[in-house]
PDB file of N, CA and C in Angstrom:
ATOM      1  N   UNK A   1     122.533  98.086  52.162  1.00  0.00           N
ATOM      2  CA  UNK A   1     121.442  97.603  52.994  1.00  0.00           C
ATOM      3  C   UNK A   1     120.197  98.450  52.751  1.00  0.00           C
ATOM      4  N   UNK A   2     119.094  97.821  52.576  1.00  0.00           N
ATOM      5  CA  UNK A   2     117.551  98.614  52.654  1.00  0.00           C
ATOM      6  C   UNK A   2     117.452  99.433  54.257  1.00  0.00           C
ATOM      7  N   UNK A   3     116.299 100.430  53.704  1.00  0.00           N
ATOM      8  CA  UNK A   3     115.942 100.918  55.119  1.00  0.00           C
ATOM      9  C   UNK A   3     115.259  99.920  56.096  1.00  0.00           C
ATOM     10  N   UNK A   4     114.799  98.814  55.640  1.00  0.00           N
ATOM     11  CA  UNK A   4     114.150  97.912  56.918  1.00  0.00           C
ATOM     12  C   UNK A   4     115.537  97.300  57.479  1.00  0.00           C
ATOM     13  N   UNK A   5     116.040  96.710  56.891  1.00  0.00           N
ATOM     14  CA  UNK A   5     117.320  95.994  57.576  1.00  0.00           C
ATOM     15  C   UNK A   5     118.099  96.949  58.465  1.00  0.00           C
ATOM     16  N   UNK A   6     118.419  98.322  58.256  1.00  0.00           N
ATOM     17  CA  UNK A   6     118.808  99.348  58.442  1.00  0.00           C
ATOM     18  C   UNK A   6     118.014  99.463  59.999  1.00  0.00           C
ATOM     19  N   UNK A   7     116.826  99.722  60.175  1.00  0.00           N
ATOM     20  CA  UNK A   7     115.798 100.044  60.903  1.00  0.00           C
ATOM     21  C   UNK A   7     115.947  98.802  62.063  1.00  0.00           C
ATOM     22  N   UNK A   8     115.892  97.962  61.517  1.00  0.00           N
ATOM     23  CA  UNK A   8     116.440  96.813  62.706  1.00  0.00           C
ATOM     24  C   UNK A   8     117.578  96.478  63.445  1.00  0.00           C
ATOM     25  N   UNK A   9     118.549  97.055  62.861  1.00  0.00           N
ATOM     26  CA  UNK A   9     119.805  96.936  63.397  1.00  0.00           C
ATOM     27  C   UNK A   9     119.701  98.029  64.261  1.00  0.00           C
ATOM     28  N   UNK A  10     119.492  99.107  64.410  1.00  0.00           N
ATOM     29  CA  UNK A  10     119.443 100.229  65.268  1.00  0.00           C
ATOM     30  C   UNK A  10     118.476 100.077  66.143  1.00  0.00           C
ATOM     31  N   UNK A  11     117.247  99.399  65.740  1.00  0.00           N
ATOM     32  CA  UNK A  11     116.067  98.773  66.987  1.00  0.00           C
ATOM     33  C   UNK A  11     117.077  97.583  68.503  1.00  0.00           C
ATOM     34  N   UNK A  12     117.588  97.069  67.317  1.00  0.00           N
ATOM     35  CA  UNK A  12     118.121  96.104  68.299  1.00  0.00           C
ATOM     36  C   UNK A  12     119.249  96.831  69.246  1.00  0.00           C
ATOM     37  N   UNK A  13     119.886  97.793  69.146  1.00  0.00           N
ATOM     38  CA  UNK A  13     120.994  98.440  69.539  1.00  0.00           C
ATOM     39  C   UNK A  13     120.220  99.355  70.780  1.00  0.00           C
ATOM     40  N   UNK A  14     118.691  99.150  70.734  1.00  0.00           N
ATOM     41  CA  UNK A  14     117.971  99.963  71.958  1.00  0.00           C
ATOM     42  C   UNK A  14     117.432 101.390  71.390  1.00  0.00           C
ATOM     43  N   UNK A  15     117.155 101.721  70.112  1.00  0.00           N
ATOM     44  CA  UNK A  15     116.626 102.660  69.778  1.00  0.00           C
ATOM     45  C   UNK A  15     115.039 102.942  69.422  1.00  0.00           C
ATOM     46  N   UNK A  16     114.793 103.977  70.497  1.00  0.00           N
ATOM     47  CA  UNK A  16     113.316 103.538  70.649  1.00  0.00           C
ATOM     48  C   UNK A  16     112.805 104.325  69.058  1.00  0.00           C
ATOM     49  N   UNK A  17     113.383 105.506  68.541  1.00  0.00           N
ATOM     50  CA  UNK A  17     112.957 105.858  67.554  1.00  0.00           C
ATOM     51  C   UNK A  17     113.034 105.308  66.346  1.00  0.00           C
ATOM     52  N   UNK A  18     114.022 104.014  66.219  1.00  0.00           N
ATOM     53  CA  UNK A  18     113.833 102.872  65.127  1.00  0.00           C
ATOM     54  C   UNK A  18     112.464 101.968  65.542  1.00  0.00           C
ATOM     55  N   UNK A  19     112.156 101.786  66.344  1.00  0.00           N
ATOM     56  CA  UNK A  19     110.972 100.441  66.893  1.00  0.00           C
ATOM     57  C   UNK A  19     109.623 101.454  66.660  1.00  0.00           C
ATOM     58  N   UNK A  20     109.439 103.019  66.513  1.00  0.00           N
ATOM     59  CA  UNK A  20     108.969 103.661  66.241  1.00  0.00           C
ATOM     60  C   UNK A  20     108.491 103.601  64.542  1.00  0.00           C
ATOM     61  N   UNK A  21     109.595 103.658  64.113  1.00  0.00           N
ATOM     62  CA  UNK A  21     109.879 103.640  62.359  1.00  0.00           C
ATOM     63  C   UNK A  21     109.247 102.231  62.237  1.00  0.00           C
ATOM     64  N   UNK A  22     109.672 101.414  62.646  1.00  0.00           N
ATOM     65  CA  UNK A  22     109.385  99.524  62.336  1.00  0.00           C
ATOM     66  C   UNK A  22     107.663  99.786  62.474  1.00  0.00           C
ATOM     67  N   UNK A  23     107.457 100.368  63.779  1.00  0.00           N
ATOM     68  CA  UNK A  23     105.505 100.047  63.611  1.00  0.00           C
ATOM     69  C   UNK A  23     105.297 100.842  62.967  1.00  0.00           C
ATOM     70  N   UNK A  24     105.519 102.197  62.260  1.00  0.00           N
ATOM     71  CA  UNK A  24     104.718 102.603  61.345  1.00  0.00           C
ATOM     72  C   UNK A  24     105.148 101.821  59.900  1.00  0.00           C
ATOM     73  N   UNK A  25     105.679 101.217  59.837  1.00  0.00           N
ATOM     74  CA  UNK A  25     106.051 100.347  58.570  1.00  0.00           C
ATOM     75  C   UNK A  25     104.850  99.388  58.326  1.00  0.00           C
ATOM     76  N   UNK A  26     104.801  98.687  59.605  1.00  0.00           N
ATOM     77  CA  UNK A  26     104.311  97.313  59.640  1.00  0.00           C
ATOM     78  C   UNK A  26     102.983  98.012  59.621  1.00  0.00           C
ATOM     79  N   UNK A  27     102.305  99.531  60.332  1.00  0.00           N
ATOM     80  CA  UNK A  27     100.678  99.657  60.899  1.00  0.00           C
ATOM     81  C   UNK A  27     100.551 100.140  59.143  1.00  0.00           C
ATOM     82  N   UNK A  28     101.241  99.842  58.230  1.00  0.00           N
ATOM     83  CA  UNK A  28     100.697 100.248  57.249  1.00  0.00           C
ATOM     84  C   UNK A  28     100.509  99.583  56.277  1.00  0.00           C
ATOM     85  N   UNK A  29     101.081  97.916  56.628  1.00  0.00           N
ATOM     86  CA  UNK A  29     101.045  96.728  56.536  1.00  0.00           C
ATOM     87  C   UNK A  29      99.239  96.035  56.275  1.00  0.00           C
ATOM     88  N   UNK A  30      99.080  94.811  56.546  1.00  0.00           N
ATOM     89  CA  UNK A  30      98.151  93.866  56.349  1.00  0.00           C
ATOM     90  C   UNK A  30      97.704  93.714  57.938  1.00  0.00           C
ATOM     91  N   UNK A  31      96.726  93.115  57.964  1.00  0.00           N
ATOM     92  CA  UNK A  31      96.267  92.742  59.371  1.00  0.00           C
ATOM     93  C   UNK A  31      97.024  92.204  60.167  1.00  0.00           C
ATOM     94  N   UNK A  32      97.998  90.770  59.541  1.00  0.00           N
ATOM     95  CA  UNK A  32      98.938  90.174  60.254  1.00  0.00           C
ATOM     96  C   UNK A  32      99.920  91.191  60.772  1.00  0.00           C
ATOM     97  N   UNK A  33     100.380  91.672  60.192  1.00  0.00           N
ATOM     98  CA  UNK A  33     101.356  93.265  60.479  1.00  0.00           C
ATOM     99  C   UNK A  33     101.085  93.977  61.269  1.00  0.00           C
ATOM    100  N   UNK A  34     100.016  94.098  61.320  1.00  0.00           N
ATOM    101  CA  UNK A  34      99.611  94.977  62.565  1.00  0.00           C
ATOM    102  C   UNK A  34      99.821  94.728  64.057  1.00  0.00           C
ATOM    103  N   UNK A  35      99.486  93.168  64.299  1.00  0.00           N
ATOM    104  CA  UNK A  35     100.569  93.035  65.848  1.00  0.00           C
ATOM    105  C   UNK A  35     101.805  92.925  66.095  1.00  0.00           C
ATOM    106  N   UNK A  36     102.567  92.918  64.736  1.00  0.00           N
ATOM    107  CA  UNK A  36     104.029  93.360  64.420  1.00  0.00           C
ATOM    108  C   UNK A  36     104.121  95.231  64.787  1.00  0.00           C
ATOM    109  N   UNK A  37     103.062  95.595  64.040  1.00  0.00           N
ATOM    110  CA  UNK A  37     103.408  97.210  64.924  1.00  0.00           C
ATOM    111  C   UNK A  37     103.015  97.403  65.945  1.00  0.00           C
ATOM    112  N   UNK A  38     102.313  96.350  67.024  1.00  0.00           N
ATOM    113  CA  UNK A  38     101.922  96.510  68.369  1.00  0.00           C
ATOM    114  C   UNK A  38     102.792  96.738  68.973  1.00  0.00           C
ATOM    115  N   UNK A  39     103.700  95.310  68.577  1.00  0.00           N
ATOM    116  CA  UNK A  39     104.682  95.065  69.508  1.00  0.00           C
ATOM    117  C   UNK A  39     105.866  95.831  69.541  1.00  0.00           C
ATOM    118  N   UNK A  40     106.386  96.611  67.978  1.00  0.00           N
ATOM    119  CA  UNK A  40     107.252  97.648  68.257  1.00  0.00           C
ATOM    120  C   UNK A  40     106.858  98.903  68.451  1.00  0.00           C
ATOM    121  N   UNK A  41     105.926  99.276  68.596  1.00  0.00           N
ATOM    122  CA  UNK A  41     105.622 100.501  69.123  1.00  0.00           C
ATOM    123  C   UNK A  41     105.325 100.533  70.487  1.00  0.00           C
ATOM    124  N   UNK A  42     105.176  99.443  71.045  1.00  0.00           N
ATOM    125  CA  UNK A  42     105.112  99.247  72.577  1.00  0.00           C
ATOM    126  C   UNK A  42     106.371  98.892  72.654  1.00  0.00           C
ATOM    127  N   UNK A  43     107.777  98.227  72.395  1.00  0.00           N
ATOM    128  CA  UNK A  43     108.745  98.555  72.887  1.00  0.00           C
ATOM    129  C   UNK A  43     109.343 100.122  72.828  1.00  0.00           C
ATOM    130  N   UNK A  44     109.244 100.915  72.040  1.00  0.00           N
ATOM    131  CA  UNK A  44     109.088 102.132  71.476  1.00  0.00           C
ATOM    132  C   UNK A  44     108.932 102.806  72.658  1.00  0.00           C
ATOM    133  N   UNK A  45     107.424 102.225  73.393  1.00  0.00           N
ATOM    134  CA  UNK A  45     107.559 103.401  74.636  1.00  0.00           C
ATOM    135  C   UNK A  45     108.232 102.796  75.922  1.00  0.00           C
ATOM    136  N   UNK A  46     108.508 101.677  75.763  1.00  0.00           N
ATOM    137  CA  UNK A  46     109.552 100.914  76.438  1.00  0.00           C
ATOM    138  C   UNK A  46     110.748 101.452  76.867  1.00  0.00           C
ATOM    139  N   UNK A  47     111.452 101.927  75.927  1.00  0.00           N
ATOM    140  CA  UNK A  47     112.603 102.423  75.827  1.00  0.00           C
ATOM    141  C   UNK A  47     112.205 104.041  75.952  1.00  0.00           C
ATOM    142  N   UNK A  48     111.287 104.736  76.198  1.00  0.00           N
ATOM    143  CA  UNK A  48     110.778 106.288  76.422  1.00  0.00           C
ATOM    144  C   UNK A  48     110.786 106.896  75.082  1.00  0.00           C
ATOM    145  N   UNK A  49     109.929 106.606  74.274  1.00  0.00           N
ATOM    146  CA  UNK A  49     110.068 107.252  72.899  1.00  0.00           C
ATOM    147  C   UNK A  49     108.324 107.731  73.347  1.00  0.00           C
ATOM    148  N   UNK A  50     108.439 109.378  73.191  1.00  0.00           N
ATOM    149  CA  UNK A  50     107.151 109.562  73.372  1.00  0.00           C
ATOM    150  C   UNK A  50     106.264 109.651  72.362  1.00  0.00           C
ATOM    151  N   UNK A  51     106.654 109.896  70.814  1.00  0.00           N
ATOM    152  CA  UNK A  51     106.019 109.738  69.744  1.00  0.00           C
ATOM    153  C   UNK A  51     105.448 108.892  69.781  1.00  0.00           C
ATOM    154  N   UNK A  52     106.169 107.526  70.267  1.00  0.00           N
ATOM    155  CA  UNK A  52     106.061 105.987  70.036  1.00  0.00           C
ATOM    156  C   UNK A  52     104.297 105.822  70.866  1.00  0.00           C
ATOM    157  N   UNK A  53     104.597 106.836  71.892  1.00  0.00           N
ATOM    158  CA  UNK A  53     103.561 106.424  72.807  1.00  0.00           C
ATOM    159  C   UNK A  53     102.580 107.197  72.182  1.00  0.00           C
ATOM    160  N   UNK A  54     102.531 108.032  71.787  1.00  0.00           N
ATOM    161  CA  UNK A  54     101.098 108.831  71.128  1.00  0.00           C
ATOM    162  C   UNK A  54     100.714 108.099  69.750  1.00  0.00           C
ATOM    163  N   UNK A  55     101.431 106.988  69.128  1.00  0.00           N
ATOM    164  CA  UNK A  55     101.408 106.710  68.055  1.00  0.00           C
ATOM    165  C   UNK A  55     100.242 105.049  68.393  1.00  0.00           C
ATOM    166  N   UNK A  56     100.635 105.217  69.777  1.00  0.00           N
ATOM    167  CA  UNK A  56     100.318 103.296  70.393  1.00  0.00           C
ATOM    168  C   UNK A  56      98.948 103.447  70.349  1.00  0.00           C
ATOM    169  N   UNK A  57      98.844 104.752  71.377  1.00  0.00           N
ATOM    170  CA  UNK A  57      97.211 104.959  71.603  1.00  0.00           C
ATOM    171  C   UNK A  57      96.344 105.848  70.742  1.00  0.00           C
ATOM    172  N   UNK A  58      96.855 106.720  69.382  1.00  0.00           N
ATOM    173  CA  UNK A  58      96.084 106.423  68.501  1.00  0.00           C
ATOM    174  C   UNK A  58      95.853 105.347  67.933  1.00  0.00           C
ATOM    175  N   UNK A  59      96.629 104.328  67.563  1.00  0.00           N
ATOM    176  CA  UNK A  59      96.390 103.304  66.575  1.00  0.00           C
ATOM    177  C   UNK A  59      95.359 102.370  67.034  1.00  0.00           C
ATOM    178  N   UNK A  60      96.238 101.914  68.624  1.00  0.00           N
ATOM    179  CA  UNK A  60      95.813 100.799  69.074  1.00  0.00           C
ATOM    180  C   UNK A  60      94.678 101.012  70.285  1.00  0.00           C
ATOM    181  N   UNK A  61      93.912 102.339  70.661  1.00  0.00           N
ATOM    182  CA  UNK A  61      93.388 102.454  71.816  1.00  0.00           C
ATOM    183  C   UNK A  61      92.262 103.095  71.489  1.00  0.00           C
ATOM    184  N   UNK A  62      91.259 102.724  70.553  1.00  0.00           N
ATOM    185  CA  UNK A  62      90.338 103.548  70.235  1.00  0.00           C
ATOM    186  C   UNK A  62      89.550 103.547  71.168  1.00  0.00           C
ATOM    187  N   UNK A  63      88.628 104.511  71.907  1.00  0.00           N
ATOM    188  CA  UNK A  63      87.549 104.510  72.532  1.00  0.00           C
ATOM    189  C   UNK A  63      88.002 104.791  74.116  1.00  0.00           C
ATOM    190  N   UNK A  64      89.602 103.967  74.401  1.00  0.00           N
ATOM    191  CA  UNK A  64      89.738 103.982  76.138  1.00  0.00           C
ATOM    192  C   UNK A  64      89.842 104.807  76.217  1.00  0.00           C
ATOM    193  N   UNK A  65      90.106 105.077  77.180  1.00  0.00           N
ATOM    194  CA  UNK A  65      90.746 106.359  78.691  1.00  0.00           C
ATOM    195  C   UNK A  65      92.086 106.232  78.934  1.00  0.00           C
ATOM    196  N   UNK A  66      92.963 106.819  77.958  1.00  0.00           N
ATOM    197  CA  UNK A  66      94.214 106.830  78.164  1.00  0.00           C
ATOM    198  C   UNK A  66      94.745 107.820  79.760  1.00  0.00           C
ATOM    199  N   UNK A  67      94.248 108.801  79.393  1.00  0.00           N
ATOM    200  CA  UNK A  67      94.786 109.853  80.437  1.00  0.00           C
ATOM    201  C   UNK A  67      93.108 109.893  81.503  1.00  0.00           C
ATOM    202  N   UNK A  68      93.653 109.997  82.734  1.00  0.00           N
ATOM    203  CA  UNK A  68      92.625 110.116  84.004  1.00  0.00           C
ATOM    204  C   UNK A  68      92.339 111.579  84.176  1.00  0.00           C
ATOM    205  N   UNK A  69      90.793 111.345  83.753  1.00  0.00           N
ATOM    206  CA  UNK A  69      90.079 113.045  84.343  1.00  0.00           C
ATOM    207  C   UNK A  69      90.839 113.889  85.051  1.00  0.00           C
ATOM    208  N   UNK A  70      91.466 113.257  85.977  1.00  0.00           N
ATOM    209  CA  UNK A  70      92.486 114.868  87.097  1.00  0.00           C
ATOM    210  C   UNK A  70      93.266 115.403  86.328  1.00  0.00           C
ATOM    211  N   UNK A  71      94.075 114.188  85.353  1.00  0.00           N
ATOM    212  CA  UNK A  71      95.470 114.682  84.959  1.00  0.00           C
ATOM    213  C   UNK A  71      94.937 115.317  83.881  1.00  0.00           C
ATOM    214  N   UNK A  72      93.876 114.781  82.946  1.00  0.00           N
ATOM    215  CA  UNK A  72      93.450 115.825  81.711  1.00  0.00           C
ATOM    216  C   UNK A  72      93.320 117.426  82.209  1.00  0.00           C
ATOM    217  N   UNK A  73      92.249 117.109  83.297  1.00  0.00           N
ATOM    218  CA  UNK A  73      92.214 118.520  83.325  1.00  0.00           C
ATOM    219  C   UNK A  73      93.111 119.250  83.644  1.00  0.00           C
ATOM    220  N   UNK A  74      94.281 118.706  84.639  1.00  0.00           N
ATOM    221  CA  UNK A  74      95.466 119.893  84.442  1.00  0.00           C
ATOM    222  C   UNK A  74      96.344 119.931  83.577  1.00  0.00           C
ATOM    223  N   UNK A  75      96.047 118.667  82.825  1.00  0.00           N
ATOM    224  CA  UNK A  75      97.139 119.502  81.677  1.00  0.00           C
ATOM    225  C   UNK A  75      96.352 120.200  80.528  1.00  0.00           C
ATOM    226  N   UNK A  76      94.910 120.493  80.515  1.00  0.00           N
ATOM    227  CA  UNK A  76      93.927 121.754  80.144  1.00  0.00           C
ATOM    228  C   UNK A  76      94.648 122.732  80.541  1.00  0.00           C
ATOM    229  N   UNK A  77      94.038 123.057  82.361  1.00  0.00           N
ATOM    230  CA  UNK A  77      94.586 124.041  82.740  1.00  0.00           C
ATOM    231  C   UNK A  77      96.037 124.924  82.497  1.00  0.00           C
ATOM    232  N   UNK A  78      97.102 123.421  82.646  1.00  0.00           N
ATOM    233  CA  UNK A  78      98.185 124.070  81.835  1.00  0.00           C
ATOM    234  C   UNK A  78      98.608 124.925  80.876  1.00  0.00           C
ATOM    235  N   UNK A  79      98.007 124.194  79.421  1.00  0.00           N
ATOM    236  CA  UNK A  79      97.278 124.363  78.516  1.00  0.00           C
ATOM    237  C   UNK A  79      96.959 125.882  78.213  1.00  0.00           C
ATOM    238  N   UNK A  80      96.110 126.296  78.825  1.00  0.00           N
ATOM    239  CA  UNK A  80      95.392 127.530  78.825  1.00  0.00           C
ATOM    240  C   UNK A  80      95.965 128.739  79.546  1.00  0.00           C
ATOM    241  N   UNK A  81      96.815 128.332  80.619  1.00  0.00           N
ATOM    242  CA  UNK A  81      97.988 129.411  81.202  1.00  0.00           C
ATOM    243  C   UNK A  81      98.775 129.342  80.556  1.00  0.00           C
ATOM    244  N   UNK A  82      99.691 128.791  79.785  1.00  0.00           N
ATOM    245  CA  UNK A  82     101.009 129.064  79.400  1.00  0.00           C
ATOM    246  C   UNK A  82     101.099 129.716  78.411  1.00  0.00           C
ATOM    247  N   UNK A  83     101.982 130.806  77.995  1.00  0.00           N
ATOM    248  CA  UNK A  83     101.947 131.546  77.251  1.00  0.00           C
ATOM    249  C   UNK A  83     102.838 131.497  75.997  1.00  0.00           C
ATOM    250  N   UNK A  84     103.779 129.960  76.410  1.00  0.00           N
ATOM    251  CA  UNK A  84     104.782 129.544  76.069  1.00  0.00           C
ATOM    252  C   UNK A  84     104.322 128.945  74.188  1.00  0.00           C
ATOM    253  N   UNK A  85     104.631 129.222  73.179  1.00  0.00           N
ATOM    254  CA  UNK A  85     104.386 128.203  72.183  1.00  0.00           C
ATOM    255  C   UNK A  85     104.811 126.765  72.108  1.00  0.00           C
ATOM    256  N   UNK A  86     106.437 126.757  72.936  1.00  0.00           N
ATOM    257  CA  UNK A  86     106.454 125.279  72.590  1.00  0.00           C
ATOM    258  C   UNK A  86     105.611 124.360  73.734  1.00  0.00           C
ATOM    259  N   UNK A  87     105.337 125.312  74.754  1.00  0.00           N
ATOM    260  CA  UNK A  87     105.212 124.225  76.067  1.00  0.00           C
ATOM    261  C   UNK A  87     103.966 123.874  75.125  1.00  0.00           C
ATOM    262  N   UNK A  88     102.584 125.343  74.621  1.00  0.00           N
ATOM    263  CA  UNK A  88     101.753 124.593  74.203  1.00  0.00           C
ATOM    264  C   UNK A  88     101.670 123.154  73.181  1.00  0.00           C
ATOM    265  N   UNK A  89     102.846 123.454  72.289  1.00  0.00           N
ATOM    266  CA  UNK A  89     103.097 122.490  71.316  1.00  0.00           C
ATOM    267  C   UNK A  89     102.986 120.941  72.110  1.00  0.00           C
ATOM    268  N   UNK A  90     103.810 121.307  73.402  1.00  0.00           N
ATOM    269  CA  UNK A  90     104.636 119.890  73.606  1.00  0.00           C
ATOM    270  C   UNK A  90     102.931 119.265  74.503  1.00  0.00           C
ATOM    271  N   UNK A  91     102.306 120.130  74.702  1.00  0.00           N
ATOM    272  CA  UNK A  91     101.020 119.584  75.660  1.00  0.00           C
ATOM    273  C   UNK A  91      99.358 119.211  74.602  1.00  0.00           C
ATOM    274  N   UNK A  92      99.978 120.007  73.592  1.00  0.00           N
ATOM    275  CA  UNK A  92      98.653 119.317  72.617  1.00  0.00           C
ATOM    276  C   UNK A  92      98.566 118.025  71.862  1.00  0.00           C
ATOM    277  N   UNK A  93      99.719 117.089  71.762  1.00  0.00           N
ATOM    278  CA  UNK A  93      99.433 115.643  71.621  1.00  0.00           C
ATOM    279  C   UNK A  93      98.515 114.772  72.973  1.00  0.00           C
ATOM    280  N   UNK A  94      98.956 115.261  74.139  1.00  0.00           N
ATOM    281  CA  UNK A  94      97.989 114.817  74.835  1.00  0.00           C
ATOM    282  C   UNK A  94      96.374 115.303  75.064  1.00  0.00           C
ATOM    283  N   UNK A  95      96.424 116.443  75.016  1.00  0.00           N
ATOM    284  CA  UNK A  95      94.833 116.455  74.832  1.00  0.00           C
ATOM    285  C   UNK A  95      94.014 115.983  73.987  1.00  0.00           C
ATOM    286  N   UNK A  96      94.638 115.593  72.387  1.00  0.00           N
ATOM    287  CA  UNK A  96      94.343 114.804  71.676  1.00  0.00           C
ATOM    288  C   UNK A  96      93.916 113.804  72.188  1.00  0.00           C
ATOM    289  N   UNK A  97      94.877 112.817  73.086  1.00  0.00           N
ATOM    290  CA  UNK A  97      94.565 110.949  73.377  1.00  0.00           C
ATOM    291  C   UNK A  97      93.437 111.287  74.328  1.00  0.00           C
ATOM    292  N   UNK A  98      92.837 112.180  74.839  1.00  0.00           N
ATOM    293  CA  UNK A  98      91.390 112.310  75.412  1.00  0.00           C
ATOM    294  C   UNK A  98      89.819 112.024  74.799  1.00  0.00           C
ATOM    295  N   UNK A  99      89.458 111.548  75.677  1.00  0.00           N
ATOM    296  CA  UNK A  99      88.077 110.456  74.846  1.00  0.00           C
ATOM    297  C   UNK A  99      87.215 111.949  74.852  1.00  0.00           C
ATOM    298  N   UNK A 100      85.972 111.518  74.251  1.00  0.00           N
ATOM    299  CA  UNK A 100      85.411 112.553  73.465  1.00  0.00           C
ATOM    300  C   UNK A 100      84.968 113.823  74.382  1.00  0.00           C
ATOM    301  N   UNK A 101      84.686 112.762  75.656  1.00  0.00           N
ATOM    302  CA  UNK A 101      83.896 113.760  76.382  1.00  0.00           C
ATOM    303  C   UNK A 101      84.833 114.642  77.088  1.00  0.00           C
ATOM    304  N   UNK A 102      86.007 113.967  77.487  1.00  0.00           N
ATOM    305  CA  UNK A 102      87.181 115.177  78.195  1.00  0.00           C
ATOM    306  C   UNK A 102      87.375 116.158  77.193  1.00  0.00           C
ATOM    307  N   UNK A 103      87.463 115.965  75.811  1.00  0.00           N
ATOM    308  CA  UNK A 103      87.780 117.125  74.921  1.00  0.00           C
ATOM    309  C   UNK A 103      86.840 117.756  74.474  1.00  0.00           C
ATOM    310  N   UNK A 104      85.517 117.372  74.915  1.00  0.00           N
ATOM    311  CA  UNK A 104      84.221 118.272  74.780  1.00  0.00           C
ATOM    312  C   UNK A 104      84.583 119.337  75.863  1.00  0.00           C
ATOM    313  N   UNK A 105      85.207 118.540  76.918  1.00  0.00           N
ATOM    314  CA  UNK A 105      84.756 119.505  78.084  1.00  0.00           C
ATOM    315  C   UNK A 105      85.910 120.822  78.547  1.00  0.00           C
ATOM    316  N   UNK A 106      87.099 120.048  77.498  1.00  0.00           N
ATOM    317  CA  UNK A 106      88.300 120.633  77.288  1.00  0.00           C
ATOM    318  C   UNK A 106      87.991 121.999  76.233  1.00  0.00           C
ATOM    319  N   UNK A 107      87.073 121.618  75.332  1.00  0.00           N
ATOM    320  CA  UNK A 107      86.620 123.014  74.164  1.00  0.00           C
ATOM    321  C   UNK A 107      86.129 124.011  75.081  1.00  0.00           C
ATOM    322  N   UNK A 108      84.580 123.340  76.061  1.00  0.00           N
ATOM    323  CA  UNK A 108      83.814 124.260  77.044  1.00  0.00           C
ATOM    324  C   UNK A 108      85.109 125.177  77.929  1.00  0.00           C
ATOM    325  N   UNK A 109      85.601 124.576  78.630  1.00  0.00           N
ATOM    326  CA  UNK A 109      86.484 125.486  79.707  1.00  0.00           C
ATOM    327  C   UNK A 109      87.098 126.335  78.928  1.00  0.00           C
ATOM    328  N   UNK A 110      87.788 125.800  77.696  1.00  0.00           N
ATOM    329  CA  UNK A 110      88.708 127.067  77.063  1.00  0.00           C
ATOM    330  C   UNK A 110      88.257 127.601  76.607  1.00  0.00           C
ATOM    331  N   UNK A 111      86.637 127.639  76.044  1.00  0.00           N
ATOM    332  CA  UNK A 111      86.083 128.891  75.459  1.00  0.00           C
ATOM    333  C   UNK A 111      85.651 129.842  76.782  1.00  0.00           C
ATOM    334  N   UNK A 112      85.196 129.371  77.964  1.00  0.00           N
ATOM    335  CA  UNK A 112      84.924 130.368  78.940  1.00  0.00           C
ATOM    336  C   UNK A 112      86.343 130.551  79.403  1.00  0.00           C
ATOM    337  N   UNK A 113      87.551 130.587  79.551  1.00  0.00           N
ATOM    338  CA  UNK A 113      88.309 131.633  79.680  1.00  0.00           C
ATOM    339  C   UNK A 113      89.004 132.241  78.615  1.00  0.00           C
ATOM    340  N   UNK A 114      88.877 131.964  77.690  1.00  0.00           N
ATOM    341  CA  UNK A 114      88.631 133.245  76.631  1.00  0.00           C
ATOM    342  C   UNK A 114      87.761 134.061  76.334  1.00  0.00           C
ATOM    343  N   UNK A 115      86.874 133.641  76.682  1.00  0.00           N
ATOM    344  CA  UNK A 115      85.439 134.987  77.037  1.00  0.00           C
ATOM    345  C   UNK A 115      86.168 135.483  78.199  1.00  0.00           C
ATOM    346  N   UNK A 116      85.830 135.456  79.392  1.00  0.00           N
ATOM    347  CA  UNK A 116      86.238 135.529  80.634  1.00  0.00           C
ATOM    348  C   UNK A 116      87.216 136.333  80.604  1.00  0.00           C
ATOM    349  N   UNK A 117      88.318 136.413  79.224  1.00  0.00           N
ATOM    350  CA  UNK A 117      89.463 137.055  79.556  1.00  0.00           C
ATOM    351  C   UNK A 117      89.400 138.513  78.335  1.00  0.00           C
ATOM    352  N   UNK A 118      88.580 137.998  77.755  1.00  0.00           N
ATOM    353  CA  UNK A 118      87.763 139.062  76.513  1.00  0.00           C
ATOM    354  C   UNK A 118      87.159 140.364  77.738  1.00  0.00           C
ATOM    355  N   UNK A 119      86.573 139.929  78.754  1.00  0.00           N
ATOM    356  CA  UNK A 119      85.892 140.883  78.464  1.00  0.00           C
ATOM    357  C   UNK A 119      86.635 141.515  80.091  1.00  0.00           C
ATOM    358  N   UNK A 120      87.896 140.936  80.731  1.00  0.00           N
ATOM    359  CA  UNK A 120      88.713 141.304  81.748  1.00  0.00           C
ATOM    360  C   UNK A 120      89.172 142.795  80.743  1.00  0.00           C
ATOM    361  N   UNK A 121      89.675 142.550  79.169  1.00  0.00           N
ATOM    362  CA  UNK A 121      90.187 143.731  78.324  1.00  0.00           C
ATOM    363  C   UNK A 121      88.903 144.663  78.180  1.00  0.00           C
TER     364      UNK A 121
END
């Protein structure tokens, strides 16, 4: 069996990280293809595939407001307290899906508490 046939049989079995694989197949596809990777990358986060979901609203969400001003900014704030590498890891795909101006404003805050904490030393 090919990897697409492969990829579908495990989609259908409820695997959100195959319906994941299927839209980046198809978003790399033709125009028609492309609401073929809508639709499996939105089942993708259907089934809780969070790649699936950072993959939806780069592709498919240029310009909106994925995440709401409150929640950006605390997961900034987060962000900027934790000392953790993976937590940071696991919290910088979302500051990404932030429209221009939250991550303008996301650069501003974190450069004043790194000054702020520059000169606490």
């Amino acid at each position: 069996m090919d990897r697409l046939t492969m990829l579908w049989i495990q989609a259908l079995h409820g695997s959100g990280k195959a319906y994941r694989k299927l839209g980046l197949v198809f978003a790399a596809g033709g125009i028609e293809e492309r609401t073929l990777a809508k639709i499996c990358l939105e089942r993708s986060m259907e089934l809780g595939d969070e790649y699936g979901f950072f993959l939806y609203h780069k592709l498919f969400c240029k310009g909106g407001q994925v995440i709401d001003d409150f929640s950006y900014r605390t997961i900034c704030n987060e962000y900027i307290r934790t000392r953790s590498l993976v937590k940071r890891r696991q919290l910088k795909p979302y500051l990404e899906l932030g429209t221009k101006k939250q991550r303008a404003l996301f650069r501003a805050h974190y450069a004043r508490c790194k000054n702020a904490e520059k000169r606490k030393n």
